[in-house]
Protein backbone atom coordinates (compact mmCIF):
# COMPACT_ATOMS: atom_id res chain seq x y z
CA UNK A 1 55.42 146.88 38.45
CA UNK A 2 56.71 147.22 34.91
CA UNK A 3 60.62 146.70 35.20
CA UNK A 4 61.81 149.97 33.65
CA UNK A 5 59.44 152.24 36.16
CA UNK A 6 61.17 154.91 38.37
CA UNK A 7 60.05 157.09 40.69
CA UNK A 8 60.31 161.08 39.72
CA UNK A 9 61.06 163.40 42.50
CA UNK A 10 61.00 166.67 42.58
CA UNK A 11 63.27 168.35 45.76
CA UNK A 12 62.90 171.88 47.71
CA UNK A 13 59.83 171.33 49.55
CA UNK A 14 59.72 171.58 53.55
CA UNK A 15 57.55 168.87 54.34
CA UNK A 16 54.24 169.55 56.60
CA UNK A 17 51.30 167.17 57.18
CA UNK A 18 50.58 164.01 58.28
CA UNK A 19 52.18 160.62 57.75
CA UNK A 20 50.52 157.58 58.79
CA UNK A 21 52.52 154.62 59.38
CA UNK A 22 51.71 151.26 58.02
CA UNK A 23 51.62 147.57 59.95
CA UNK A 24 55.38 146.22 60.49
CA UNK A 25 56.74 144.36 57.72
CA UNK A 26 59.28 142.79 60.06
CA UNK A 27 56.13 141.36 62.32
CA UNK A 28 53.78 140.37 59.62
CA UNK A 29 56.17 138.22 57.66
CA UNK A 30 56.46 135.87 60.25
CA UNK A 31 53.14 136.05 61.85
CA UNK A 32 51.58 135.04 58.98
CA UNK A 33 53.90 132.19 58.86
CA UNK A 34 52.93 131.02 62.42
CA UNK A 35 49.66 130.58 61.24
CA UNK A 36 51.18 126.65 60.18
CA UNK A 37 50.49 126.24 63.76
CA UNK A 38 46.27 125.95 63.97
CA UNK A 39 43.97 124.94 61.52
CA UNK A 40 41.43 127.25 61.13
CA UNK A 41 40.59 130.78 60.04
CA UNK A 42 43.52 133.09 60.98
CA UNK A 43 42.45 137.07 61.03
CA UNK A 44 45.31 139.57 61.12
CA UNK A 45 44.64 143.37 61.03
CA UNK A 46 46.77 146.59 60.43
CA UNK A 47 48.74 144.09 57.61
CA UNK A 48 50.67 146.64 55.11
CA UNK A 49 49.42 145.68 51.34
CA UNK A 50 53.25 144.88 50.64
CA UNK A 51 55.26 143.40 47.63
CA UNK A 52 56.69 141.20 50.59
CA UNK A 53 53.28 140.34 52.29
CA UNK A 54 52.21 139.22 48.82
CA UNK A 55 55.12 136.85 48.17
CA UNK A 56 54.86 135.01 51.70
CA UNK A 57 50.88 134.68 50.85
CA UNK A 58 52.04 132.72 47.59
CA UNK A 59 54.61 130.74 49.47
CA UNK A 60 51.63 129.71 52.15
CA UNK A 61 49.09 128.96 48.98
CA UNK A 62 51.85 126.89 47.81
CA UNK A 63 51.68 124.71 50.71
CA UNK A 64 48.22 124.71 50.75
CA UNK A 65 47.27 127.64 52.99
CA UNK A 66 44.58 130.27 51.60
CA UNK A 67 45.39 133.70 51.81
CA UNK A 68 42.49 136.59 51.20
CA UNK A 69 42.33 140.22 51.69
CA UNK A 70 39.22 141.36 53.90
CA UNK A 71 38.18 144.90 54.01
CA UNK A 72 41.14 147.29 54.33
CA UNK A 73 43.84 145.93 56.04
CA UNK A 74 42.51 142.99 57.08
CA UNK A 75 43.98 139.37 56.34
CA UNK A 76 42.45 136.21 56.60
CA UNK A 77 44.57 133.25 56.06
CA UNK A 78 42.51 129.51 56.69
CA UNK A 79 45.32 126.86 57.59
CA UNK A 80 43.84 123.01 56.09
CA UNK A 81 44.42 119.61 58.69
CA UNK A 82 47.90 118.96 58.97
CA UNK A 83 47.50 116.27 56.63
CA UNK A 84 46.56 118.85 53.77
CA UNK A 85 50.36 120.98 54.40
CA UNK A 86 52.29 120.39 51.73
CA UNK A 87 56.08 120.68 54.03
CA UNK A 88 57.50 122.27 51.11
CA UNK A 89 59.27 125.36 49.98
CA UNK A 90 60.36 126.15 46.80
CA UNK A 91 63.50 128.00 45.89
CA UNK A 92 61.66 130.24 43.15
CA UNK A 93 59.82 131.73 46.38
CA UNK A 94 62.19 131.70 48.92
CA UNK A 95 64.48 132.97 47.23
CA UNK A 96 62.23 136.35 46.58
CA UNK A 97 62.55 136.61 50.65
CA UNK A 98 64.46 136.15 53.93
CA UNK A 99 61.63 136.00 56.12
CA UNK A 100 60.33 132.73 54.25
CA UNK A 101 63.01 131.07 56.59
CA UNK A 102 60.64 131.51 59.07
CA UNK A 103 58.63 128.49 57.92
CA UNK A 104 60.68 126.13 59.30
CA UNK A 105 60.07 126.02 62.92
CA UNK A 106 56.42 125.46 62.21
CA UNK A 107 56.31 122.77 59.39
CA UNK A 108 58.87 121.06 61.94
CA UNK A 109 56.77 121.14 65.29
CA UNK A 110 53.49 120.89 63.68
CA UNK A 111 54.06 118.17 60.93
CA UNK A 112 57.55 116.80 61.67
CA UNK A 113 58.79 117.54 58.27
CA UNK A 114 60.19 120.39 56.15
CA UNK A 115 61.98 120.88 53.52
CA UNK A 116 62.88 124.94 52.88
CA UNK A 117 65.22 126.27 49.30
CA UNK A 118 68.38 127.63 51.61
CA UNK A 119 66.75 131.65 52.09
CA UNK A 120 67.13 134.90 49.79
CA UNK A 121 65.89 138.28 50.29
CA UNK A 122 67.94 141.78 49.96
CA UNK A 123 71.65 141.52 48.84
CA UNK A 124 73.96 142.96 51.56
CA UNK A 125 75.88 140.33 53.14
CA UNK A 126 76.17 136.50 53.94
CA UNK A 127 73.84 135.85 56.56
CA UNK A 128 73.84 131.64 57.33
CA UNK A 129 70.63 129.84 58.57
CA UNK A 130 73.35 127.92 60.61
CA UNK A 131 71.82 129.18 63.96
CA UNK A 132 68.67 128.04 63.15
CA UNK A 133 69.31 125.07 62.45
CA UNK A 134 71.54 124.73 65.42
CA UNK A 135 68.70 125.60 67.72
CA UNK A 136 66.25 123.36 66.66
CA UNK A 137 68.53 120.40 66.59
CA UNK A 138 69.11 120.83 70.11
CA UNK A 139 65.41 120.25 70.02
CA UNK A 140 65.31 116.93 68.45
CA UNK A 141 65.47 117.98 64.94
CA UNK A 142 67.57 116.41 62.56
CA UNK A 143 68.70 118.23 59.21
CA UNK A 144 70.28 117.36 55.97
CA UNK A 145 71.16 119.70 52.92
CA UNK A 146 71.60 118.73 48.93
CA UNK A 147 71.36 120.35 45.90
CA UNK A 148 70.38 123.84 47.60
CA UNK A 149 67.46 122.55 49.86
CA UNK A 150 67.55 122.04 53.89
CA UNK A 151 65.03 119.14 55.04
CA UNK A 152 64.41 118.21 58.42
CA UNK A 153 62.83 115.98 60.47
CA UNK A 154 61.75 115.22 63.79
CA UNK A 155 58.97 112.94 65.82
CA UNK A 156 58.11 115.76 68.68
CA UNK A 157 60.12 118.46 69.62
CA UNK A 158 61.50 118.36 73.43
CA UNK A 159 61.81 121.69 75.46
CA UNK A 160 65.85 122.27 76.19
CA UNK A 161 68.17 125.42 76.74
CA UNK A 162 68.48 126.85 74.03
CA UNK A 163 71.53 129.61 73.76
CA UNK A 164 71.69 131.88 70.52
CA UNK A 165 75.48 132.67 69.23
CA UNK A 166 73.67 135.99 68.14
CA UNK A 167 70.14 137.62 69.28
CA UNK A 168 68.98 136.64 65.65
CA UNK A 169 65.60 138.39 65.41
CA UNK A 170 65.23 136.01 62.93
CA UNK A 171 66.50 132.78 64.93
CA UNK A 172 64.21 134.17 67.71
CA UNK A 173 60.94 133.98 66.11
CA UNK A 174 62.18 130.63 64.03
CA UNK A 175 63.17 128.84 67.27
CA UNK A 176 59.91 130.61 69.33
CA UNK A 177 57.62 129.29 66.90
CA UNK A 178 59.06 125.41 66.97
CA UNK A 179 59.21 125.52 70.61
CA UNK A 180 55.70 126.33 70.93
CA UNK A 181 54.10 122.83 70.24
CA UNK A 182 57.22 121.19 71.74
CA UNK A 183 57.34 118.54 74.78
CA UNK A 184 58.57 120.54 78.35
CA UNK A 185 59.89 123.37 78.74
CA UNK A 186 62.51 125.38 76.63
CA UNK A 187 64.41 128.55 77.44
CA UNK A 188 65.87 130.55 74.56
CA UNK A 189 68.69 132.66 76.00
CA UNK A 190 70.14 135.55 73.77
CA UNK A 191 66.92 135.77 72.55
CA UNK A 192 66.43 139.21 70.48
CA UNK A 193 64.50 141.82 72.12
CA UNK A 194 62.76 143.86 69.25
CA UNK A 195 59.40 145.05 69.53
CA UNK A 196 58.11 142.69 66.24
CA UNK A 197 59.47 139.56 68.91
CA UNK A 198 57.45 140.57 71.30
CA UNK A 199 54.12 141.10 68.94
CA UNK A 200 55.06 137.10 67.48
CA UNK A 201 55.09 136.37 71.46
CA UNK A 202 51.80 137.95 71.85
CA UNK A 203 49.65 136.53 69.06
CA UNK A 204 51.22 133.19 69.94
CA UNK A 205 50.05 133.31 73.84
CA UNK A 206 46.40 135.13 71.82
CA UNK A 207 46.89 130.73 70.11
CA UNK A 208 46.92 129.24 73.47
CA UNK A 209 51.13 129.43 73.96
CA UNK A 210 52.98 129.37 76.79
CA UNK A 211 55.50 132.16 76.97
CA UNK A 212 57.17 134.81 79.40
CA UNK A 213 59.86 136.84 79.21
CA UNK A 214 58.88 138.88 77.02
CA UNK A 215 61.08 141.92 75.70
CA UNK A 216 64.04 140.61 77.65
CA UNK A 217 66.93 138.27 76.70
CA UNK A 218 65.39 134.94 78.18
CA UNK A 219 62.12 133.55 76.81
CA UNK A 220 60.72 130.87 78.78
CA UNK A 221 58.69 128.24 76.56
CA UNK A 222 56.21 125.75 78.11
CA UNK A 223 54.92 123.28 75.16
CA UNK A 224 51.15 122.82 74.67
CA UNK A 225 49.51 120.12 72.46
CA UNK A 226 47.14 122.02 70.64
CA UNK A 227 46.93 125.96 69.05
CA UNK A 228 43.94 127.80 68.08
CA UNK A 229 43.82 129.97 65.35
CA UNK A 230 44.92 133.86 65.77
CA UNK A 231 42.88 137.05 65.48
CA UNK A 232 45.91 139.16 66.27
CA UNK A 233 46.73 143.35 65.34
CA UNK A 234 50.12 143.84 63.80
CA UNK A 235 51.79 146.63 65.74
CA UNK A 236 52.86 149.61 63.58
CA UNK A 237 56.23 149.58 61.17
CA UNK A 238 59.22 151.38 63.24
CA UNK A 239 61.17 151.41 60.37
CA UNK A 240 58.32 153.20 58.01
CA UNK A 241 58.11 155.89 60.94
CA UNK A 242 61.98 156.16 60.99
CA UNK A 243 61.76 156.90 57.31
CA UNK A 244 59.12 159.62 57.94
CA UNK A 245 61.19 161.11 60.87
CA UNK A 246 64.77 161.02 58.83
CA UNK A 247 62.58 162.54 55.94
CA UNK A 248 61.75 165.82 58.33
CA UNK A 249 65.61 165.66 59.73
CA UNK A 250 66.55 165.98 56.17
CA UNK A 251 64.11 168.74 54.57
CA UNK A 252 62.63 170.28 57.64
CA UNK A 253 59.19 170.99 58.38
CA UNK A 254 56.55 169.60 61.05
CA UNK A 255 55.14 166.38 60.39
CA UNK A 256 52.49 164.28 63.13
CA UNK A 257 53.77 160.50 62.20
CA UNK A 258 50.81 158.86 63.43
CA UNK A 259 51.31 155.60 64.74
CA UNK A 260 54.48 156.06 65.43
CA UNK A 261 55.58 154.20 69.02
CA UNK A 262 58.27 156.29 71.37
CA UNK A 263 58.94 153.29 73.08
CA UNK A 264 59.67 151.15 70.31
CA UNK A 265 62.36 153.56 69.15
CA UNK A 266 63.94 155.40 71.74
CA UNK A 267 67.40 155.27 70.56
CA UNK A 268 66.83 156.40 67.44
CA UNK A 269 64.63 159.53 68.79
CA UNK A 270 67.57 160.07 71.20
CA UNK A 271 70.52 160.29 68.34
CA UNK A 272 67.94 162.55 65.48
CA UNK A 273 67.64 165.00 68.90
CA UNK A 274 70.87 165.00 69.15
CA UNK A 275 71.65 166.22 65.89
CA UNK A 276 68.74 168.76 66.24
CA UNK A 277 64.93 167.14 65.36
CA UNK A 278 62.64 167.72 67.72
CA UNK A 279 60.17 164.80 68.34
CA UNK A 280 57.68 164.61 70.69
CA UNK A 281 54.85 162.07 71.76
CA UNK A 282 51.73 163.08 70.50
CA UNK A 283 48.37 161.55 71.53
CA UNK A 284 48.81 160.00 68.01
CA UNK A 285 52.20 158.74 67.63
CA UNK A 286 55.10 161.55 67.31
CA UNK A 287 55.30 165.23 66.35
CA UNK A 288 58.40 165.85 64.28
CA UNK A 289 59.82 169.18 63.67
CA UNK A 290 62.70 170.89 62.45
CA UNK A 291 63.38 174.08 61.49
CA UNK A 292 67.35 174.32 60.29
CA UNK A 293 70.09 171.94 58.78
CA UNK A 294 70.85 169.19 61.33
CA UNK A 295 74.00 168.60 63.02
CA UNK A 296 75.93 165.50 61.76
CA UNK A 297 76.27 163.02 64.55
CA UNK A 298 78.18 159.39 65.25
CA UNK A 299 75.87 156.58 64.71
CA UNK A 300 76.60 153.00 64.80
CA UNK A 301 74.27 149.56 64.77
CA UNK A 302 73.89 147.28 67.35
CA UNK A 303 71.07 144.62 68.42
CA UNK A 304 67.89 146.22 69.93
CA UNK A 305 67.36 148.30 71.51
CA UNK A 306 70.33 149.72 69.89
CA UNK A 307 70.26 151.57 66.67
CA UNK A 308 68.94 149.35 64.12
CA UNK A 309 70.32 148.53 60.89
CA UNK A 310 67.28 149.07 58.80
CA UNK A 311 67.32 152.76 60.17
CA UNK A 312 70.63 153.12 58.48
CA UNK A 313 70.43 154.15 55.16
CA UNK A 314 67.88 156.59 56.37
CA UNK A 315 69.97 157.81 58.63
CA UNK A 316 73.47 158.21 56.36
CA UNK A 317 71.33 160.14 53.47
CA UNK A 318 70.11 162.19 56.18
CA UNK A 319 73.48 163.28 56.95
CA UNK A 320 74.43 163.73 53.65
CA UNK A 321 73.31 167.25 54.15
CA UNK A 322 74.31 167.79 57.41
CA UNK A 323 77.21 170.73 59.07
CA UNK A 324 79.88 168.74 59.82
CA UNK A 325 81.88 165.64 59.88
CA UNK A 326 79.88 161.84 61.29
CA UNK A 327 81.17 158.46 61.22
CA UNK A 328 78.77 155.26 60.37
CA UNK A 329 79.42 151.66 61.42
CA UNK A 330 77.36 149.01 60.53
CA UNK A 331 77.92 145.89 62.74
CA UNK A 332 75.53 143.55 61.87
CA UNK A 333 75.40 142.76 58.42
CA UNK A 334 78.45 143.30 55.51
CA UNK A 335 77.81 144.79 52.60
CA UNK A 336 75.23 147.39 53.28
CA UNK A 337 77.10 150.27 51.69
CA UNK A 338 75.86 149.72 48.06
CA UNK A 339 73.87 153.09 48.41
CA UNK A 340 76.67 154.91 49.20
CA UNK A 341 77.80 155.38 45.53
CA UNK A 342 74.12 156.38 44.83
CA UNK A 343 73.84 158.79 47.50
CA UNK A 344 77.38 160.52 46.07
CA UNK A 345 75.57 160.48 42.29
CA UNK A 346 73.21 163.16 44.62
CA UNK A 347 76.41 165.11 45.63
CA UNK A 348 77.06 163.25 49.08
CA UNK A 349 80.55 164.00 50.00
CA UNK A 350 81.00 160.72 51.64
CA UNK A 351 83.61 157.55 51.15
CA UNK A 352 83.44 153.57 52.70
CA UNK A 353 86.09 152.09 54.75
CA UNK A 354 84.82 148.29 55.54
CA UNK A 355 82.11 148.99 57.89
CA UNK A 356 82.56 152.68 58.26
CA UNK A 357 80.83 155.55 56.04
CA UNK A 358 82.76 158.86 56.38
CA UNK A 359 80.87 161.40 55.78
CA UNK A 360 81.09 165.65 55.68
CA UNK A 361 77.81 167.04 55.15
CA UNK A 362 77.17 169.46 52.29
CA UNK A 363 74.77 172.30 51.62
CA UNK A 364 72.55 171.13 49.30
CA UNK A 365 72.23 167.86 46.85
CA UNK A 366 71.73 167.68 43.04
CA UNK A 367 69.21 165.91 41.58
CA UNK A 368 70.48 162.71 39.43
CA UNK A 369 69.20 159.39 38.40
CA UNK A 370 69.71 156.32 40.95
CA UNK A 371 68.92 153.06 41.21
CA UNK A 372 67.51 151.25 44.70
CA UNK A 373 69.47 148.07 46.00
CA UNK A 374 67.47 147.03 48.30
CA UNK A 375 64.49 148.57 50.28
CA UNK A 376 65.46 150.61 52.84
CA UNK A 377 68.15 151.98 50.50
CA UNK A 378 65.15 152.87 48.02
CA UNK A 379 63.65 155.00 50.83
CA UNK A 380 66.67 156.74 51.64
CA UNK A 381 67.17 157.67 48.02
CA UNK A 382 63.37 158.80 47.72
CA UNK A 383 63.94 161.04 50.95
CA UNK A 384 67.15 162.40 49.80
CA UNK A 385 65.64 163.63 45.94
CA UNK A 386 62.86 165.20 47.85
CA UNK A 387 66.01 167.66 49.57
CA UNK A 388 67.84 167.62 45.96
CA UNK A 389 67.67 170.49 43.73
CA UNK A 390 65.75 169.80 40.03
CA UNK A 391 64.75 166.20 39.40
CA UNK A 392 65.61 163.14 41.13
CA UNK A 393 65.16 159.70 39.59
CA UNK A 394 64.78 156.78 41.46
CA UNK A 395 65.01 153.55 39.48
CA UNK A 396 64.64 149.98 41.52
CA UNK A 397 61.23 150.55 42.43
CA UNK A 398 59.95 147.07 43.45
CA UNK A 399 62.90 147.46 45.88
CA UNK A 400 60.79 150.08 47.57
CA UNK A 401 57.46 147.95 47.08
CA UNK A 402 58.41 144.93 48.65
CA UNK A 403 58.65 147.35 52.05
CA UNK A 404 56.47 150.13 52.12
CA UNK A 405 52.71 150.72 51.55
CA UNK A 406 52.46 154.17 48.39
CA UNK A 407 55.50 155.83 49.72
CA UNK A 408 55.21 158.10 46.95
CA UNK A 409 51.40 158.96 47.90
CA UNK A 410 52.44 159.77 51.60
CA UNK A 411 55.48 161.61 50.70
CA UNK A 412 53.35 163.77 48.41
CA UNK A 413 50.57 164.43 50.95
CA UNK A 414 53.39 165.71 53.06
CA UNK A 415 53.50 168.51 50.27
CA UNK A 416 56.92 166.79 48.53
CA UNK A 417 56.79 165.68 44.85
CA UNK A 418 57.31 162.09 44.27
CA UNK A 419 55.09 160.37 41.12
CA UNK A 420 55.60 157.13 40.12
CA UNK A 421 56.46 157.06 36.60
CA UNK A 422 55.64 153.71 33.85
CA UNK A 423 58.04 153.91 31.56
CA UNK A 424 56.92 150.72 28.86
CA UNK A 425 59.95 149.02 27.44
């Protein structure tokens, strides 16, 4: 996208339609990375056409691994012989994305070496690789770090306990992934418990793995020698249906977000009901309706299947406009609050205190130009301009890009008015 584009929203439109939801970001990103594992032809279907999904495709071809788009949403990615990896990756990739990380475990239990640019991705917060390393040198993996670069090493891999300071989703699907190919038996305790964990879990056993446990706390890993290559579905994006549903809390309407997976969100369905959306399962994901200004509500993050942190900025622009006084907390990661001060540029009567937004909902927004920090704070901004009076402009846009599949096209179908504008320097 040309630097200087923006995307021009026009607000005051109920929204009514239908929203499909696109494959998770959060699962693709590393299943396409656990493709290191088998040499062969790797299919993977329901893959969102992402900025993201693009940028881990170049990191693969980088090593070697071939990437191409089949019909649709359809990925095929053909993994060489070991011997034809190239266990390197470079910082002016990584450094594009967090989820690169995710390449370690593999390189390491499939070729014995790595050596991985210390990860990037969106800017809120310091958040260490420390665990992961951790983990897998309790597996026989040995690790050394200069001049910005982590390389490690190992023979084989040996099953152990394996305890995570912090259910990482993350650290889980690094630590899953290297255990896979490893010697015995290893048991990953703290594991995270998201849905996208479980899908890794599932194409892996779809390779030949050897896992249970799945969706609780305690994976149980038995080692196999050999992996075949995946033909796997990625499960829909619970985030890109949170967007839709916060976009219906926040300018009413009735909206089927097809796709969308009840059980994958259930806390989040539980606090928008509580301040006054009506969802319901539908046949084809969820029904969201609302009718009136919501009630502002306490929300705070916490590990799945708590209220996730991606859901956030969603969730604080929703409230924005909301009757009545909420308090945020983000727990996970520092530094997430960067939209706030965008959000307010809209009219948002709402301050920061360390990990706490305070906010007293207001009538209505004005339109104003913003600018997107990362991507789910690009979303929010997008779904707040479509409840602010006049024009909104949303600058940042490859913010919004690297996440979601033509938010603007889906947002329009759903009768709101969102164009991307070029603007040529």
């Amino acid at each position: 996208m040309i630097s200087d584009s923006y995307f021009k929203v026009i607000g005051g439109a109920q929204l009514q339609g239908v929203f499909q939801v696109q494959g998770a970001k959060n699962a693709v990103l590393k299943q396409m990375a656990a493709t290191i594992l088998a040499s062969g032809e790797h299919h993977l279907y329901n893959v969102p056409r992402i900025l993201d999904v693009e940028i881990m495709a170049e990191l693969l071809h980088s090593m070697g691994i071939a990437t191409e788009w089949g019909n649709d949403d359809h990925l095929v990615v053909t993994t060489p012989a070991p011997q034809d990896i190239k266990p390197f990756a470079d910082y002016e990739l990584v450094e594009r994305i967090r989820a690169s990380v995710t390449v370690l475990g593999p390189l390491i239990t499939r070729l014995g070496i790595a050596t991985i640019s210390m990860p990037g991705g969106d800017d809120f917060g310091h958040r260490p690789i420390d665990m992961h390393l951790a983990a897998m040198s309790e597996l026989g993996a040995k690790f050394t770090t200069s001049h910005g670069y982590v390389e490690g090493k190992a023979t084989r891999l040996v099953g152990t306990d394996v305890t995570l300071e912090f259910p990482s989703h993350t650290g889980t699907d690094n630590i899953l992934m290297a255990s896979v190919l490893a010697e015995g038996t290893t048991v990953i305790h703290n594991a995270a418990r998201e849905p996208e964990v479980t899908d890794l879990a599932k194409m892996l056993i779809s390779m030949g793995a050897r896992i249970t446990g799945l969706g609780t706390s305690t994976l149980v890993v038995e080692g196999v020698d050999l992996l075949q290559p995946a033909s796997h579905t990625i499960i829909p994006d619970r985030v890109d249906a949170a967007t839709a549903l916060g976009a219906v809390a926040m300018n009413r309407g009735d909206v089927l977000v097809v796709g969308a997976r009840h059980d994958h969100m259930e806390m989040l369905i539980r606090k928008l009901a509580e301040a006054g959306l009506e969802v319901v399962k539908d046949a084809a994901g969820l029904r969201a309706r609302s009718k009136q200004r919501i009630r502002a509500v306490n929300i705070a993050t916490l590990p799945y299947p708590g209220i996730a942190t991606d859901y956030l900025p969603i969730l604080v622009a929703a409230l924005a406009t909301a009757d009545g006084d909420a308090i945020v907390t983000e727990n996970l990661f520092a530094g997430r609050f960067k939209y706030v001060d965008e959000l307010r540029r809209l009219g948002a009567n709402m301050t920061t205190h360390g990990h706490h937004v305070a906010i007293r909902g207001v009538s209505n927004l004005q339109g104003a130009p913003v600018k997107a920090t990362d991507i789910r704070a690009g979303a929010a901004l997008l779904v707040a301009g479509l409840a602010a009076e006049e024009e909104t402009r949303v600058h940042g846009t490859n913010h919004i890009a690297r996440g979601y599949v033509d938010l603007a096209r889906r947002f329009s179908e759903l009768g709101g008015t969102v164009e991307l504008v070029y603007n040529p320097l």
